[in-house]
PDB file of N, CA and C in Angstrom:
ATOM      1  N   UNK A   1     -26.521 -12.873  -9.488  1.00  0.00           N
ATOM      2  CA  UNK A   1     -25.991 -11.554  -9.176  1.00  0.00           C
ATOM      3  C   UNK A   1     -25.127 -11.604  -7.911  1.00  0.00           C
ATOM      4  N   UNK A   2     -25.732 -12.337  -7.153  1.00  0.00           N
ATOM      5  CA  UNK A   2     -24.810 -12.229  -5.791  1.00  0.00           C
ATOM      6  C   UNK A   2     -23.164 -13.456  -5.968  1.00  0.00           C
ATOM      7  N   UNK A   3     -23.183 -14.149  -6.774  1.00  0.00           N
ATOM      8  CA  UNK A   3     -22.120 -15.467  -7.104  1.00  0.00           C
ATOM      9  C   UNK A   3     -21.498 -13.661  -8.079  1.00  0.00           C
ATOM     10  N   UNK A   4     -21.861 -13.392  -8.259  1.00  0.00           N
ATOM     11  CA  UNK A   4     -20.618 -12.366  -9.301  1.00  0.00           C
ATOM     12  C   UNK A   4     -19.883 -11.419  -8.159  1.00  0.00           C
ATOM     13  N   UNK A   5     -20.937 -10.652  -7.282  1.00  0.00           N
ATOM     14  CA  UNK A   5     -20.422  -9.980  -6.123  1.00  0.00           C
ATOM     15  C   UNK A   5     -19.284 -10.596  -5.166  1.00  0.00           C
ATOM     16  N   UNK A   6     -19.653 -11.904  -5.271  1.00  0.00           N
ATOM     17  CA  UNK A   6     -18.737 -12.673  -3.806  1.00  0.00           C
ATOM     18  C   UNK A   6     -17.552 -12.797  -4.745  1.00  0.00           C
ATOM     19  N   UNK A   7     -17.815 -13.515  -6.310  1.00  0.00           N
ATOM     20  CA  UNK A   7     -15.981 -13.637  -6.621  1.00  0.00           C
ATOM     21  C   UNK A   7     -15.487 -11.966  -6.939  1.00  0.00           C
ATOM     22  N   UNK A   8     -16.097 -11.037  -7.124  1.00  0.00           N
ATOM     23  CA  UNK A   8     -15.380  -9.937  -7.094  1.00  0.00           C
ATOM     24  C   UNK A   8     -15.064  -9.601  -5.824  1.00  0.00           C
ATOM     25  N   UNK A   9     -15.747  -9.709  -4.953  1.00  0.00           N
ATOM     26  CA  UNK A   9     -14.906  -9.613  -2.974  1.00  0.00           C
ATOM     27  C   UNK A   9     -14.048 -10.226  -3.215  1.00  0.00           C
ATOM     28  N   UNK A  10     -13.854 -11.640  -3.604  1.00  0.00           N
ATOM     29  CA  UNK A  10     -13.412 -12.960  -3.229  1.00  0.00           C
ATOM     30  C   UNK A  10     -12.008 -12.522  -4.506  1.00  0.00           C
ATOM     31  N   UNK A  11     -11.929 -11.792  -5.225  1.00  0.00           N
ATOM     32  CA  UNK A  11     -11.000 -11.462  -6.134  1.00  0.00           C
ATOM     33  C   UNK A  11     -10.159  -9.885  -5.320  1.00  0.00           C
ATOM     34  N   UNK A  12     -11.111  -9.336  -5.015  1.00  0.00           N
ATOM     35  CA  UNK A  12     -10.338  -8.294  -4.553  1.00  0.00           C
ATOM     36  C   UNK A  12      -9.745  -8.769  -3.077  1.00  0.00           C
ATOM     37  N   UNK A  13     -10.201  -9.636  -2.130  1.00  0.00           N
ATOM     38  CA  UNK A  13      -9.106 -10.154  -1.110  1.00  0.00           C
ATOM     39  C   UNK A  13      -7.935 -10.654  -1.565  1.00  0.00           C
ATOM     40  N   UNK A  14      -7.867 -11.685  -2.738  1.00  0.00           N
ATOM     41  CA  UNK A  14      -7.159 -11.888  -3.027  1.00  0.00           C
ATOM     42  C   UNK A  14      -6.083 -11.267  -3.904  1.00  0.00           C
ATOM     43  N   UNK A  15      -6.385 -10.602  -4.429  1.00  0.00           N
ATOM     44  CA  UNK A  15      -5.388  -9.170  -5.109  1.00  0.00           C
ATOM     45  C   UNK A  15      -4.735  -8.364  -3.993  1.00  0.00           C
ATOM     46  N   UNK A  16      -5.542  -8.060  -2.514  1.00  0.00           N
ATOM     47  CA  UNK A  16      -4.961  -7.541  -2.003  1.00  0.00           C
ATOM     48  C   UNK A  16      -4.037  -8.002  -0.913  1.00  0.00           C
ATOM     49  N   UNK A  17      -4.285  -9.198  -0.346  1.00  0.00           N
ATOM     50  CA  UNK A  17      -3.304 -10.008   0.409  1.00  0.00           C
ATOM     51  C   UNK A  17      -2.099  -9.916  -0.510  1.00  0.00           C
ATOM     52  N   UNK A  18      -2.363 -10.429  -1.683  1.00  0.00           N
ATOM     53  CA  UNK A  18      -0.493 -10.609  -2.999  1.00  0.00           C
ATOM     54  C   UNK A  18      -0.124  -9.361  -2.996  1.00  0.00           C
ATOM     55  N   UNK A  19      -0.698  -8.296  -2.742  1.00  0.00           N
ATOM     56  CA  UNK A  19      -0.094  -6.740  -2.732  1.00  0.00           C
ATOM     57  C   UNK A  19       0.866  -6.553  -1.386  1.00  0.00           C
ATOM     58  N   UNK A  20      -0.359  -7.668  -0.184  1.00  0.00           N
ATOM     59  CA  UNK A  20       0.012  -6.940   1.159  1.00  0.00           C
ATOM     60  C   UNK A  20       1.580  -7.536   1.342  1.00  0.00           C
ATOM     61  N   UNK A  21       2.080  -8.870   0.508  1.00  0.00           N
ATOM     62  CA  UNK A  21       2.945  -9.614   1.084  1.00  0.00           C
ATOM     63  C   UNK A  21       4.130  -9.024   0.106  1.00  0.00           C
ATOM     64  N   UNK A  22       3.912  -8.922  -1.600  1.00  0.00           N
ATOM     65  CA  UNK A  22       4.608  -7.977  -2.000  1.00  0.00           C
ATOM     66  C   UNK A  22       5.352  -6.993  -1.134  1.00  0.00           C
ATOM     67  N   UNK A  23       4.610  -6.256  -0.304  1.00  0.00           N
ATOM     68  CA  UNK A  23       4.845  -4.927   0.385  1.00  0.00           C
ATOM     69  C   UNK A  23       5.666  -5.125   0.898  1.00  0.00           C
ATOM     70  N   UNK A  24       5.073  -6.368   2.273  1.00  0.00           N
ATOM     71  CA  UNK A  24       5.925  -6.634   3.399  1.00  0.00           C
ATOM     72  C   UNK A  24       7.701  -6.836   2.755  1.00  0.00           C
ATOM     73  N   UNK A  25       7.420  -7.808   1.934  1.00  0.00           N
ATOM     74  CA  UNK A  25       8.947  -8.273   1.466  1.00  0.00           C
ATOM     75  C   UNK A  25       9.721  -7.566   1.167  1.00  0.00           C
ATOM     76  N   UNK A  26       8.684  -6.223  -0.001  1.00  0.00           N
ATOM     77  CA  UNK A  26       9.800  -5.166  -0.364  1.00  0.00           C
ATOM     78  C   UNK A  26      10.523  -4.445   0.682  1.00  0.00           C
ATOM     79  N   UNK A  27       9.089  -4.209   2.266  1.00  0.00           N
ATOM     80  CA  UNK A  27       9.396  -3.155   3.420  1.00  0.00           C
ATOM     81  C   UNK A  27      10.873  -3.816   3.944  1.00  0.00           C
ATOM     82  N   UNK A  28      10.693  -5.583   4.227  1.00  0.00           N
ATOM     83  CA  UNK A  28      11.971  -6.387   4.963  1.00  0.00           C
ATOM     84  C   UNK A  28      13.268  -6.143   4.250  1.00  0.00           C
ATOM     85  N   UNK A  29      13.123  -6.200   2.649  1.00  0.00           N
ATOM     86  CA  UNK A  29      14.503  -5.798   1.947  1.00  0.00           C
ATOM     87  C   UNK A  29      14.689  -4.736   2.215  1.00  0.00           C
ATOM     88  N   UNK A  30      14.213  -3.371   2.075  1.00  0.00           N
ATOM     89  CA  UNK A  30      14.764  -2.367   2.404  1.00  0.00           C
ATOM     90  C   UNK A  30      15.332  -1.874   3.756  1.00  0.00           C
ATOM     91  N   UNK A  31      14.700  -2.536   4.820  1.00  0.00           N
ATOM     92  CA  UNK A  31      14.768  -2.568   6.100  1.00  0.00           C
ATOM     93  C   UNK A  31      16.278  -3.291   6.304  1.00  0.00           C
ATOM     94  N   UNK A  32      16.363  -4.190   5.871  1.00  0.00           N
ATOM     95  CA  UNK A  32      17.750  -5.211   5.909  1.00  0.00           C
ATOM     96  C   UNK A  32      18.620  -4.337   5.314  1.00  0.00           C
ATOM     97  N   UNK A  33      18.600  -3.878   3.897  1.00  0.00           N
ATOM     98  CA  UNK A  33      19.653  -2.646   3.183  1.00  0.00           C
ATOM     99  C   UNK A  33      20.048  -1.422   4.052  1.00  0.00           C
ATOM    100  N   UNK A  34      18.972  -0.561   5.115  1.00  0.00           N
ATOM    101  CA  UNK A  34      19.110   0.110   5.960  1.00  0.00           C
ATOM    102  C   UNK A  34      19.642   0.017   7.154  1.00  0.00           C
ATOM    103  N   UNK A  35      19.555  -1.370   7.427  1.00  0.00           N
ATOM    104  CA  UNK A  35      20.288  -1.977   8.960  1.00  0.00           C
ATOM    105  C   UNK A  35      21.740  -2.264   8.979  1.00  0.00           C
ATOM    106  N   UNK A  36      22.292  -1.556   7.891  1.00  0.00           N
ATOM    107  CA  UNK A  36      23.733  -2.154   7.833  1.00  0.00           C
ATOM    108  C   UNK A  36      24.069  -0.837   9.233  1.00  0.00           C
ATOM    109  N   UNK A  37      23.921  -0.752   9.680  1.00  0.00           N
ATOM    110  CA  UNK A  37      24.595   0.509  10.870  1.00  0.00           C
ATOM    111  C   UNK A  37      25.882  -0.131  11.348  1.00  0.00           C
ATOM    112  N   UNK A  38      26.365  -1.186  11.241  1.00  0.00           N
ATOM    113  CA  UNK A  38      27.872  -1.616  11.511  1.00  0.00           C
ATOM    114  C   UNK A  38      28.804  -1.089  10.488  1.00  0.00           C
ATOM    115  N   UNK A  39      28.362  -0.848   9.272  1.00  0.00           N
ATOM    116  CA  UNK A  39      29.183  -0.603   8.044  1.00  0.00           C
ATOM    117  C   UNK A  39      29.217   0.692   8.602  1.00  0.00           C
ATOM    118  N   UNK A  40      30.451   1.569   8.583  1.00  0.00           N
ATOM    119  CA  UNK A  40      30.515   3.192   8.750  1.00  0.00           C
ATOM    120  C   UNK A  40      30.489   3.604   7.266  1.00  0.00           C
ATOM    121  N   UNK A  41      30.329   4.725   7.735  1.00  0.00           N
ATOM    122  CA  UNK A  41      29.985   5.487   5.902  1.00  0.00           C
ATOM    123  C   UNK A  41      31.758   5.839   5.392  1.00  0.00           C
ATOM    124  N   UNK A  42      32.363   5.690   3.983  1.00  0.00           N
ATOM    125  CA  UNK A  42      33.112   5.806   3.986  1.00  0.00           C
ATOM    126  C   UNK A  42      34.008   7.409   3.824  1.00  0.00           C
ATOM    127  N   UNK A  43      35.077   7.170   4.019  1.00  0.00           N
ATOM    128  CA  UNK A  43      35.790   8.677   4.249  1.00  0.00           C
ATOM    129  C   UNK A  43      35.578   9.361   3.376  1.00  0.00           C
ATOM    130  N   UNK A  44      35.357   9.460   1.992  1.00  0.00           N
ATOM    131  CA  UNK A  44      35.715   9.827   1.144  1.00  0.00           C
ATOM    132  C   UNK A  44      34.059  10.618   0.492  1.00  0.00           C
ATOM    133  N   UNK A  45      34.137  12.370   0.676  1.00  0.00           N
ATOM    134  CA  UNK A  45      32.898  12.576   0.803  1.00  0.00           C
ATOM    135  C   UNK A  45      31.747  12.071  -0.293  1.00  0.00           C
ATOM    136  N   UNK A  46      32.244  12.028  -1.352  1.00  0.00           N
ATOM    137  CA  UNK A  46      31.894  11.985  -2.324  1.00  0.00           C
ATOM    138  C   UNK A  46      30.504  10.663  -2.576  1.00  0.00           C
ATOM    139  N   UNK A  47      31.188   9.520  -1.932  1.00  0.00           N
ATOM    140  CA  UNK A  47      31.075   8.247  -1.923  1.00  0.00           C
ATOM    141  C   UNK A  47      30.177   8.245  -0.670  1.00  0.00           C
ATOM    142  N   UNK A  48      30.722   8.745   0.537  1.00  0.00           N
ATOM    143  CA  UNK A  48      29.141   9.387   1.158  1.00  0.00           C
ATOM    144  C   UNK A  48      28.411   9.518   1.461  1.00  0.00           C
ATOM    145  N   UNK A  49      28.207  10.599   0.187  1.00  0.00           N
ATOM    146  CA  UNK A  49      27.086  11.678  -0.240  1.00  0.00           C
ATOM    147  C   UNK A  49      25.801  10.349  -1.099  1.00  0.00           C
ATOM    148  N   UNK A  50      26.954   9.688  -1.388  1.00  0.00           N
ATOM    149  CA  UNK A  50      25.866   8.634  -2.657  1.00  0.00           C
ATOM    150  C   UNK A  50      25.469   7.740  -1.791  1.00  0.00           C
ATOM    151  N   UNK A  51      26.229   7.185  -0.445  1.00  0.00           N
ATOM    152  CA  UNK A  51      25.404   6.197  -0.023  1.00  0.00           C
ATOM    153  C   UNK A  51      24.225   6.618   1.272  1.00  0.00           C
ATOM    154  N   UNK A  52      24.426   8.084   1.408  1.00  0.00           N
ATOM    155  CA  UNK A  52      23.532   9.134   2.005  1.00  0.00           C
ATOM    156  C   UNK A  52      22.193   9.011   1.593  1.00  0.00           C
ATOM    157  N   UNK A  53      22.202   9.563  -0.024  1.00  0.00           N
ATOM    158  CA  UNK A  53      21.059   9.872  -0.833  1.00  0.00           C
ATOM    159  C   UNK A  53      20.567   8.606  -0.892  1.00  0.00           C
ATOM    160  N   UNK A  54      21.209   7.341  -1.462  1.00  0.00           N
ATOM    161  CA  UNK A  54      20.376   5.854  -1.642  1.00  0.00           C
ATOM    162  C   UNK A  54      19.483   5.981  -0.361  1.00  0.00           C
ATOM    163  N   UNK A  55      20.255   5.978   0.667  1.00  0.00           N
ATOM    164  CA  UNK A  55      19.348   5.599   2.169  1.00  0.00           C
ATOM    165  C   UNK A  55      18.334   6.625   2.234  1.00  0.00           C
ATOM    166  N   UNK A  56      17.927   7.764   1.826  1.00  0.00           N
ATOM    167  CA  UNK A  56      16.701   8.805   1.612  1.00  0.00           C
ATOM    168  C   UNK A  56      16.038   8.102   0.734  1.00  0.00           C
ATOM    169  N   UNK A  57      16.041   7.179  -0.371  1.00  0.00           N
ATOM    170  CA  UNK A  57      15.710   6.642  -1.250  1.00  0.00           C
ATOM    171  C   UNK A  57      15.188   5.535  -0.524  1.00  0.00           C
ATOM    172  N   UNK A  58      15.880   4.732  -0.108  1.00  0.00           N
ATOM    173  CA  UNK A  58      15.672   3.738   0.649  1.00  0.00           C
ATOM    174  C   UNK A  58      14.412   3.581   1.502  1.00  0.00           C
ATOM    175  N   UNK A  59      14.289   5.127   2.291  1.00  0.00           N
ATOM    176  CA  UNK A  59      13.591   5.237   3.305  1.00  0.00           C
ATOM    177  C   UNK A  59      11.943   6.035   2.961  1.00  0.00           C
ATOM    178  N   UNK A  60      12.742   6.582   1.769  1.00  0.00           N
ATOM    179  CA  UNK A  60      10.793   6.818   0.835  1.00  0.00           C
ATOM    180  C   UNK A  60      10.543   5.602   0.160  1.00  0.00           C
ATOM    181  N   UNK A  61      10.855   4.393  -0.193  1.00  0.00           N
ATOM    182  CA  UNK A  61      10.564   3.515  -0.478  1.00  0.00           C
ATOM    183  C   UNK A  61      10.217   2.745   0.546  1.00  0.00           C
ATOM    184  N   UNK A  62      10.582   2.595   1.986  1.00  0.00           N
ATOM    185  CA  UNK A  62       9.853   2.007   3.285  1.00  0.00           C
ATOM    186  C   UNK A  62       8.651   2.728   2.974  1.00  0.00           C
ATOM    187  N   UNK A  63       8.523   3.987   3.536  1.00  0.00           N
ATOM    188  CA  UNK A  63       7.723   4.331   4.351  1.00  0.00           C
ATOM    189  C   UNK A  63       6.578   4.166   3.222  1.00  0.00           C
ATOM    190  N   UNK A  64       6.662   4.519   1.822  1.00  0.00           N
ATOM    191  CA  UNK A  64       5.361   4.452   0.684  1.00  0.00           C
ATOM    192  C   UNK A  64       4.829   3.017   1.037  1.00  0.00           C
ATOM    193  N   UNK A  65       5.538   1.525   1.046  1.00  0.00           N
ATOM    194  CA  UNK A  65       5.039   0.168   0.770  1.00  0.00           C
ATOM    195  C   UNK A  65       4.217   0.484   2.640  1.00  0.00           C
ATOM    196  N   UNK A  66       5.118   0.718   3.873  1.00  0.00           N
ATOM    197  CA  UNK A  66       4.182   0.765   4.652  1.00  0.00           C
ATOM    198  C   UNK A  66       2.852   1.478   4.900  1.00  0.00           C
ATOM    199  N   UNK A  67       2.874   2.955   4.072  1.00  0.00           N
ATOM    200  CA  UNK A  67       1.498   3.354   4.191  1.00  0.00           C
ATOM    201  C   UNK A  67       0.543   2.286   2.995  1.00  0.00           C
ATOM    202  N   UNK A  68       1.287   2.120   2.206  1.00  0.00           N
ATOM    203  CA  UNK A  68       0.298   1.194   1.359  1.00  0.00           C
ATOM    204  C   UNK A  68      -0.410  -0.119   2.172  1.00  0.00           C
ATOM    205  N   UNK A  69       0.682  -0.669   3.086  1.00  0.00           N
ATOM    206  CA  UNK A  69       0.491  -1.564   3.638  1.00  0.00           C
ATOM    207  C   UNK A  69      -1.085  -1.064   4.755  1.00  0.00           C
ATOM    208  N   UNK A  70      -0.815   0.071   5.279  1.00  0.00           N
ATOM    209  CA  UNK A  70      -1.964   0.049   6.293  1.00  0.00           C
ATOM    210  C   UNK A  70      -3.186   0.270   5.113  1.00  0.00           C
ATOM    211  N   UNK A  71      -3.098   0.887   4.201  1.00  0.00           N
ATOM    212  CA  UNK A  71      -4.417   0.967   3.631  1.00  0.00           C
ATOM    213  C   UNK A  71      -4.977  -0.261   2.810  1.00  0.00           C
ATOM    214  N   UNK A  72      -4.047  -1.094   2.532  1.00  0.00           N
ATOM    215  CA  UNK A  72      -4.649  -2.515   2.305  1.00  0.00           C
ATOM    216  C   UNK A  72      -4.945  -3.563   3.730  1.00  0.00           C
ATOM    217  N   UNK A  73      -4.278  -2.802   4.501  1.00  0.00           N
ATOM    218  CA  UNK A  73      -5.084  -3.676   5.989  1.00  0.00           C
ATOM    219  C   UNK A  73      -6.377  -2.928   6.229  1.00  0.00           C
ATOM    220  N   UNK A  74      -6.726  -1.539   5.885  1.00  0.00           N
ATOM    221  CA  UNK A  74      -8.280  -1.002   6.283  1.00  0.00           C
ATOM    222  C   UNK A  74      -9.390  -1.719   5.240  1.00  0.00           C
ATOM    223  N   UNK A  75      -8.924  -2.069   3.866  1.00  0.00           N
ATOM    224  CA  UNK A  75      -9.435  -2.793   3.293  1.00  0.00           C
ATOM    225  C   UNK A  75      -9.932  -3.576   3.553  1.00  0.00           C
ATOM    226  N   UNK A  76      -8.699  -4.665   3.964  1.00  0.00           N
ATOM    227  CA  UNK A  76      -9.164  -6.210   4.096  1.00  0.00           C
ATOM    228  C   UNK A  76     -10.479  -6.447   5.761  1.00  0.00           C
ATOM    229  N   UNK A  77     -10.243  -5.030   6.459  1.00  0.00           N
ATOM    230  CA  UNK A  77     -10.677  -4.880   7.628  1.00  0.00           C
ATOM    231  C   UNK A  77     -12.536  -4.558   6.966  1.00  0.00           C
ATOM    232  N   UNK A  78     -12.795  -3.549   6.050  1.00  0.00           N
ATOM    233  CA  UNK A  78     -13.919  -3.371   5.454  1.00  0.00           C
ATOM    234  C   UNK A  78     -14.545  -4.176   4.777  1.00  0.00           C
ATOM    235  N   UNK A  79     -13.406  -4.613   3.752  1.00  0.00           N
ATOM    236  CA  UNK A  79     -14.034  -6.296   3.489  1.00  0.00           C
ATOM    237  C   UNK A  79     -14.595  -7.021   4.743  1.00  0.00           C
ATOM    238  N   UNK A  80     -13.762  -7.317   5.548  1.00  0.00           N
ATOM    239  CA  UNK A  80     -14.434  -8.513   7.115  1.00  0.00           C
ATOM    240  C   UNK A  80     -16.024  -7.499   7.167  1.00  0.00           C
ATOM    241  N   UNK A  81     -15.990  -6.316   6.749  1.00  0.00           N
ATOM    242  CA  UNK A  81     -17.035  -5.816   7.830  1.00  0.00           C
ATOM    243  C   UNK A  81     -18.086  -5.470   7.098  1.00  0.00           C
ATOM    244  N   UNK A  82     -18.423  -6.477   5.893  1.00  0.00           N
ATOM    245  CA  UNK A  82     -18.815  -5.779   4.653  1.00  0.00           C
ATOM    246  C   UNK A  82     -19.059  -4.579   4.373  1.00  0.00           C
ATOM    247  N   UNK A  83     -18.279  -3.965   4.451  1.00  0.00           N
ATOM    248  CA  UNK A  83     -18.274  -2.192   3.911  1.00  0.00           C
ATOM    249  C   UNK A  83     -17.310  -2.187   2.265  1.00  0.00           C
ATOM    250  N   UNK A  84     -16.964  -2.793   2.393  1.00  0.00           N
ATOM    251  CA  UNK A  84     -15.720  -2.413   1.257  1.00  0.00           C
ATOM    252  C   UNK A  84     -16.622  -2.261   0.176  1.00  0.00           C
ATOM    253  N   UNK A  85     -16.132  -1.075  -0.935  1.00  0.00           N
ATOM    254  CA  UNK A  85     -16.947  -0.905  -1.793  1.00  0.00           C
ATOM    255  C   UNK A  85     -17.513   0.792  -1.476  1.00  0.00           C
ATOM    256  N   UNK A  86     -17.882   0.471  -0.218  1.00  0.00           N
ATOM    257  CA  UNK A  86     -18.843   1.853   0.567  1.00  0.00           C
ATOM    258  C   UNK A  86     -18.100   3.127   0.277  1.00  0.00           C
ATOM    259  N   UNK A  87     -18.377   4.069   0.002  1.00  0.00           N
ATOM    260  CA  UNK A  87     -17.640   5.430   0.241  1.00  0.00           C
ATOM    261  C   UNK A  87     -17.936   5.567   2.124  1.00  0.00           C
ATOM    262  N   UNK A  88     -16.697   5.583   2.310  1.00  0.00           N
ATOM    263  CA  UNK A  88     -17.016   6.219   3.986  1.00  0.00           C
ATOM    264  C   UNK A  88     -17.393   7.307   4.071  1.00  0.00           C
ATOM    265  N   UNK A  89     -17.467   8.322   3.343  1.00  0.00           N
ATOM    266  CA  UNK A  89     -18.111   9.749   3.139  1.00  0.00           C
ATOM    267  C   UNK A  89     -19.656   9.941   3.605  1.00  0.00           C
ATOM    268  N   UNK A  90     -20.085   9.322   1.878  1.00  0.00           N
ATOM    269  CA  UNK A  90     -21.352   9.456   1.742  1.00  0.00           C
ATOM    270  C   UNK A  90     -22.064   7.713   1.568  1.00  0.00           C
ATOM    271  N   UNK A  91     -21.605   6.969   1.671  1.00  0.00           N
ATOM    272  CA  UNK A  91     -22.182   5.610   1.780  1.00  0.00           C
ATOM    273  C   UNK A  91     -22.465   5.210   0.552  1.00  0.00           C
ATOM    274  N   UNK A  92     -22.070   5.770  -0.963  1.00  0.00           N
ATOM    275  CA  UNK A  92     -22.379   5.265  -2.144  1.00  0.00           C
ATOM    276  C   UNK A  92     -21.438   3.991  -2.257  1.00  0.00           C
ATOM    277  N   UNK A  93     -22.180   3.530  -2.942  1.00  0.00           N
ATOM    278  CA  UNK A  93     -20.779   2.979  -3.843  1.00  0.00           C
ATOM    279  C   UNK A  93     -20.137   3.211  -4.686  1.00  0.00           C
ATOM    280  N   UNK A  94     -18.618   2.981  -4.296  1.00  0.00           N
ATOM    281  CA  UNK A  94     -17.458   3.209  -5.474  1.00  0.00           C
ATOM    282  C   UNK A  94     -17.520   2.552  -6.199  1.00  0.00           C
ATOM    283  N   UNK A  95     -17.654   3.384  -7.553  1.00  0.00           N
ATOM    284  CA  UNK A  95     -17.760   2.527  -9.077  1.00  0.00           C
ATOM    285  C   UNK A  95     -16.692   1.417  -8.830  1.00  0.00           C
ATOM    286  N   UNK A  96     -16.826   0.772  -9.679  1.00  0.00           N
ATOM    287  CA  UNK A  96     -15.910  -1.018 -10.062  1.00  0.00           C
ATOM    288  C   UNK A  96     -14.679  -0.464 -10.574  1.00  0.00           C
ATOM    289  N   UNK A  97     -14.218   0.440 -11.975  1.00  0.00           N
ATOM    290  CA  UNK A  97     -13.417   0.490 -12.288  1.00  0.00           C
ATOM    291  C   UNK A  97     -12.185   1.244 -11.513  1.00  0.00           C
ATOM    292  N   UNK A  98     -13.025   2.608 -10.450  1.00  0.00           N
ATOM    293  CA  UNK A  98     -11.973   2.811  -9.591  1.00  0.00           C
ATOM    294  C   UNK A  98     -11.604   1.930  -8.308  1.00  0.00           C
ATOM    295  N   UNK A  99     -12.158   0.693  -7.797  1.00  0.00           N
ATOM    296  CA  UNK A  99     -11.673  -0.378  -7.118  1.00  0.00           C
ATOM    297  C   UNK A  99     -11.066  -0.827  -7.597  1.00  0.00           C
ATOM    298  N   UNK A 100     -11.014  -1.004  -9.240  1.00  0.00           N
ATOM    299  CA  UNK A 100      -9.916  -1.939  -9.911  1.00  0.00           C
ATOM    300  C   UNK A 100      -9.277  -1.465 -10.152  1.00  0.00           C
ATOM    301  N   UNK A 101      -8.510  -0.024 -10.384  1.00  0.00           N
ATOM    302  CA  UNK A 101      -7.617   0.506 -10.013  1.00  0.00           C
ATOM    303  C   UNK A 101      -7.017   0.886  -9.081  1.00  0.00           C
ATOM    304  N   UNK A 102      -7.502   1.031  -7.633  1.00  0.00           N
ATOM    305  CA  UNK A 102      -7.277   0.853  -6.425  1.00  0.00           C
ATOM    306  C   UNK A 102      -7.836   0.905  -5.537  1.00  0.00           C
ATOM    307  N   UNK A 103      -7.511  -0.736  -5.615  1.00  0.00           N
ATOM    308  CA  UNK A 103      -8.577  -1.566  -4.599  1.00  0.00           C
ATOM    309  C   UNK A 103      -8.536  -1.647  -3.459  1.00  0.00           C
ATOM    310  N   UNK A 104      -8.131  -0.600  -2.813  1.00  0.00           N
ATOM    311  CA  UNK A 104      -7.977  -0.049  -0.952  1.00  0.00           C
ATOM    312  C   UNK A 104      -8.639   0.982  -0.913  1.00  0.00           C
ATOM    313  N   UNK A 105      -9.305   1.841  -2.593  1.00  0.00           N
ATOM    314  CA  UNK A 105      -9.708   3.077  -1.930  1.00  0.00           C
ATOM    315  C   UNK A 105     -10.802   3.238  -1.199  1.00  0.00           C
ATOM    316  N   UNK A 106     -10.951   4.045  -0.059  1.00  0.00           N
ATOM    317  CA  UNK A 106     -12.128   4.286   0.282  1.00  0.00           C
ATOM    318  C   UNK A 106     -13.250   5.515   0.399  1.00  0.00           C
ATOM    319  N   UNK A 107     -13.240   6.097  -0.653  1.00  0.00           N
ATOM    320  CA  UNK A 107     -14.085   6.981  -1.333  1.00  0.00           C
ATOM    321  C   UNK A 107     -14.265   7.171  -2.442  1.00  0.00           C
ATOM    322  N   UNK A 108     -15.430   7.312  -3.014  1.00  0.00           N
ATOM    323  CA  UNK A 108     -15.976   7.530  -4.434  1.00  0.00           C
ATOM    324  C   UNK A 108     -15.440   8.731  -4.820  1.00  0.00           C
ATOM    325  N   UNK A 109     -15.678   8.862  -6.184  1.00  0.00           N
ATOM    326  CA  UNK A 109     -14.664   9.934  -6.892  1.00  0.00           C
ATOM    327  C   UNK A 109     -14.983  10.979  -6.562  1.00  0.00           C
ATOM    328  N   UNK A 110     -16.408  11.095  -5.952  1.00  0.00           N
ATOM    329  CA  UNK A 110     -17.071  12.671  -5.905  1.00  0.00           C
ATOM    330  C   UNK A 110     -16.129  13.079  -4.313  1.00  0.00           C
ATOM    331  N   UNK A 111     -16.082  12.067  -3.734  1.00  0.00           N
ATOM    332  CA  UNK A 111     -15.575  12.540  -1.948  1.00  0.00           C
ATOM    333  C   UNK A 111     -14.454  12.596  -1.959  1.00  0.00           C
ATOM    334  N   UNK A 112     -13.679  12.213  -2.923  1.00  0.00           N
ATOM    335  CA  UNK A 112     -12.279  11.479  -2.864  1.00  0.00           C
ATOM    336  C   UNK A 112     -11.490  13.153  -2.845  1.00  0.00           C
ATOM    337  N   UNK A 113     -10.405  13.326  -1.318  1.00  0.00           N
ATOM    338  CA  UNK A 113      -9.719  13.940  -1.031  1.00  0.00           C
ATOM    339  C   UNK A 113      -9.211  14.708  -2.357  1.00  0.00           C
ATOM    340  N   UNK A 114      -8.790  14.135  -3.412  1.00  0.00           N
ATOM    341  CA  UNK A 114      -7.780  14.252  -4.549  1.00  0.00           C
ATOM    342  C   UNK A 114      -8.529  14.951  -5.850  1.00  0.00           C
ATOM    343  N   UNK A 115      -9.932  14.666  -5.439  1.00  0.00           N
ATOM    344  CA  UNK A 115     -11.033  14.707  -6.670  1.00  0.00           C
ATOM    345  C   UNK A 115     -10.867  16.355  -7.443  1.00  0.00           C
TER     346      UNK A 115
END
């Protein structure tokens, strides 16, 4: 029982580090696409307006991979502290299938903000 527990820890660290670096890479590309600030926007409003809206696009696509990013670092932090699993609420444990659907959350379905 406990060799099944450790490779499911030992599976969910590892699912979530490949998420965390995913993230990072996507956060650095978009970050690099956003840093053009030498390029001026061109005259022509139209043209713009479109490379306006991408960069709003751009910048809800940062900021989503970085909040994702901190909540797979509270994870990997609960994992170190064996909590992960725990509802921080009420101290149950979160069923398996909603960890395996997302495996940063930290509340059971009954506590869960969204519920």
């Amino acid at each position: 029982m406990q060799t099944m527990i450790d490779d499911k820890l030992r599976s969910a660290r590892l699912w979530l580090l490949a998420r965390s670096a995913q993230l990072r890479e996507r956060a650095k590309r978009v970050h690099d696409d956003l840093g053009r600030e030498t390029t001026p926007l061109p005259r022509d409003a139209s043209d713009a307006a479109i490379i306006i809206e991408n960069d709003e696009i751009l910048q809800a696509i940062e900021e989503a991979a970085l909040s994702e990013l901190k909540q797979i670092g509270r994870a990997l932090e609960r994992l170190d502290a064996g909590k992960y699993g725990l509802c921080e609420d009420c101290g149950a444990m979160i069923h398996a299938e909603r960890l395996r659907l997302v495996p940063y959350t930290t509340h059971c379905r009954e506590c869960a903000p969204d519920a």
